[in-house]
Protein backbone atom coordinates (compact mmCIF):
# COMPACT_ATOMS: atom_id res chain seq x y z
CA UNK A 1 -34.35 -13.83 3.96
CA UNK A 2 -37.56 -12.36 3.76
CA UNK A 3 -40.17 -12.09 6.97
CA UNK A 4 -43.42 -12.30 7.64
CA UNK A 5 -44.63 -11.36 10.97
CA UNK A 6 -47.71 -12.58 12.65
CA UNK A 7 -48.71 -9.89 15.92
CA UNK A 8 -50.73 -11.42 18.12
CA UNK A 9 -52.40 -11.02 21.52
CA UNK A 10 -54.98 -13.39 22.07
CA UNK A 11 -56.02 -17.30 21.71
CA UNK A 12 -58.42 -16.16 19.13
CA UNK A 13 -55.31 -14.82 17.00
CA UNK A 14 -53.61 -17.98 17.12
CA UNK A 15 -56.47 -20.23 16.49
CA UNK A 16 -56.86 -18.21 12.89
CA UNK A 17 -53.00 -17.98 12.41
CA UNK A 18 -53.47 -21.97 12.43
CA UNK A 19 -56.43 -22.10 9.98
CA UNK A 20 -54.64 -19.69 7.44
CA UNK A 21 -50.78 -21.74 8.24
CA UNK A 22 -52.77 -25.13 7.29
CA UNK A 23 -54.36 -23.43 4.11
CA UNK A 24 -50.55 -22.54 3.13
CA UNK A 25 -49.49 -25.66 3.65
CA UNK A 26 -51.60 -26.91 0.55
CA UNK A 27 -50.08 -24.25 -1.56
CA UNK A 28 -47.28 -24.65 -3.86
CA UNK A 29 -43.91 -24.36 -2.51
CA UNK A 30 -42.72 -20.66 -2.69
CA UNK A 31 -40.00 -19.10 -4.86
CA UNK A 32 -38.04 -17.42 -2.45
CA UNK A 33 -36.94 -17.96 1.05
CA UNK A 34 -39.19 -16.61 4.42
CA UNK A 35 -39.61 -17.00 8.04
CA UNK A 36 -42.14 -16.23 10.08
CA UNK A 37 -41.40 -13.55 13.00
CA UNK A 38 -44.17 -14.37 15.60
CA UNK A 39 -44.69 -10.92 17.77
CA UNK A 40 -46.17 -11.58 21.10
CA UNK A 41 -47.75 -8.45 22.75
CA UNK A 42 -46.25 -6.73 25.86
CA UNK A 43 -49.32 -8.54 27.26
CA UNK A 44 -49.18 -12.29 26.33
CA UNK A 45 -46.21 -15.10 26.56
CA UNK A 46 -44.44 -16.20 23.37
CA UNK A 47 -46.75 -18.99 22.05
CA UNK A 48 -45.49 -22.54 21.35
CA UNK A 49 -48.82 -23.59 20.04
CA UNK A 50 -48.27 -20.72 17.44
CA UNK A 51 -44.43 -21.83 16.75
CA UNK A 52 -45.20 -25.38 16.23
CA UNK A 53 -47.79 -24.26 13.57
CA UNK A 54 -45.22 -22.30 11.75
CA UNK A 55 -42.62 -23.87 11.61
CA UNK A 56 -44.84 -26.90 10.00
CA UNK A 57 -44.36 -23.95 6.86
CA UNK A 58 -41.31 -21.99 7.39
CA UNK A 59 -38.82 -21.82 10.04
CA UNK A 60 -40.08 -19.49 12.69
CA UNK A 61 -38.65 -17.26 15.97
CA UNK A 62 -40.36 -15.97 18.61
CA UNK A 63 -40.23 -11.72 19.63
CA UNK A 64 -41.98 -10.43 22.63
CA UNK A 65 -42.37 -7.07 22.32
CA UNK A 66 -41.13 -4.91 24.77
CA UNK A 67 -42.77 -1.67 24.29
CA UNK A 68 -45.14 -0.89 26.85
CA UNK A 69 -48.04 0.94 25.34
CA UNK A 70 -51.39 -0.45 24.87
CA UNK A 71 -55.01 0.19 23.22
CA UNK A 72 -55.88 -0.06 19.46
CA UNK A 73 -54.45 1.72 17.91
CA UNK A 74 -51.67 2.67 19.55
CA UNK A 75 -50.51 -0.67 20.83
CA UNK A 76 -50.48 -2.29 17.87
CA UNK A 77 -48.72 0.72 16.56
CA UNK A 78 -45.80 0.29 18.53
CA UNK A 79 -46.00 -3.79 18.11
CA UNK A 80 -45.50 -2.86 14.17
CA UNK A 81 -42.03 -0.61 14.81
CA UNK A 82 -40.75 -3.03 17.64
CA UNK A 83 -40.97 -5.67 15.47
CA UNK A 84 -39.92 -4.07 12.00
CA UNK A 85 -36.91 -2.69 14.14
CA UNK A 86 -35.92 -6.04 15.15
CA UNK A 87 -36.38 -7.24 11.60
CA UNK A 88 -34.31 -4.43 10.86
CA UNK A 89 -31.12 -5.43 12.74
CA UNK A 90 -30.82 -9.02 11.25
CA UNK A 91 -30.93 -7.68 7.50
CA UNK A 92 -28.70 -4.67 7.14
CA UNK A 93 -26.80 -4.62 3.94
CA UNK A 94 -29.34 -7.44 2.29
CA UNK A 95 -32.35 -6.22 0.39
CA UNK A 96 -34.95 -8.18 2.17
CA UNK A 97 -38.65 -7.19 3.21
CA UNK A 98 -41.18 -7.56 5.98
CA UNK A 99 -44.84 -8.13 5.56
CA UNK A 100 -46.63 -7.15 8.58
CA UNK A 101 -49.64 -10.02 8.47
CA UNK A 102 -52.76 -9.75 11.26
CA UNK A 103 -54.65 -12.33 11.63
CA UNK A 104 -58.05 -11.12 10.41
CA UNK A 105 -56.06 -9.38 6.88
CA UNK A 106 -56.42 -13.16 5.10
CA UNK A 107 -59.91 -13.89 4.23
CA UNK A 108 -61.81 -17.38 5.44
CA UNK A 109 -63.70 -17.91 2.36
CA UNK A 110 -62.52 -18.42 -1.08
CA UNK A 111 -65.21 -18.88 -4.21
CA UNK A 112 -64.78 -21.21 -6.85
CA UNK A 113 -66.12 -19.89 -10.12
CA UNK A 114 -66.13 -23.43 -11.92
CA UNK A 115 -68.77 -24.81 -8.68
CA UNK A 116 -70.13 -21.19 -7.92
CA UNK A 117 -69.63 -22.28 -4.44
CA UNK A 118 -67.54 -21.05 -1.41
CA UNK A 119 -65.57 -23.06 0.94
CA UNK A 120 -64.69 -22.01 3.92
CA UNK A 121 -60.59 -22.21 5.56
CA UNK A 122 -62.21 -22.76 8.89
């Protein structure tokens, strides 16, 4: 099974993890099978706000990652390799990936070229 993992340290994070997990829920259905890995920093508790969300879409785990190193970038440096290693013992032997998905990667806005107009995912 494929994973995509959403890092995340703050309330902030989670509010636009919800706003992009309710824009997915209006997409088509997808042609293969994912879950969501939902990496908590060293720094904040596994969030059940965030796993009800996602698991609205896909089912969904919880990983609070243990390495101890902070500041940008190297905390969210060693966020990336705890969690891709813990990807990394569930899938040996299957060709599976891991898309590594921060919050503020998916853009808000979206134009329509039939209305020239944007509409915002907020």
């Amino acid at each position: 099974m494929h994973t995509i993992i959403l890092p995340y340290f703050s309330e902030a994070e989670v509010d636009r993890y919800e706003r992009i997990l309710d824009h997915m829920l209006t997409m088509d259905a997808p042609k293969c099978e994912f879950e969501f890995l939902l990496s908590a920093s060293p720094r904040t508790e596994p969030n059940d706000r965030l796993m009800r969300s996602a698991s609205r879409v896909a089912p969904s785990r919880h990983f609070h990652c243990p390495s101890q190193v902070f500041g940008y970038p190297f905390g969210a440096t060693a966020m990336f390799w705890d969690s891709m290693r813990h990807v990394a013992q569930g899938s040996e032997g299957r060709n599976d990936f891991a898309l590594w998905m921060e919050s503020d990667m998916c853009p808000r806005l979206r134009f329509h070229p039939r209305s020239a107009t944007i509409k915002s995912f907020a």
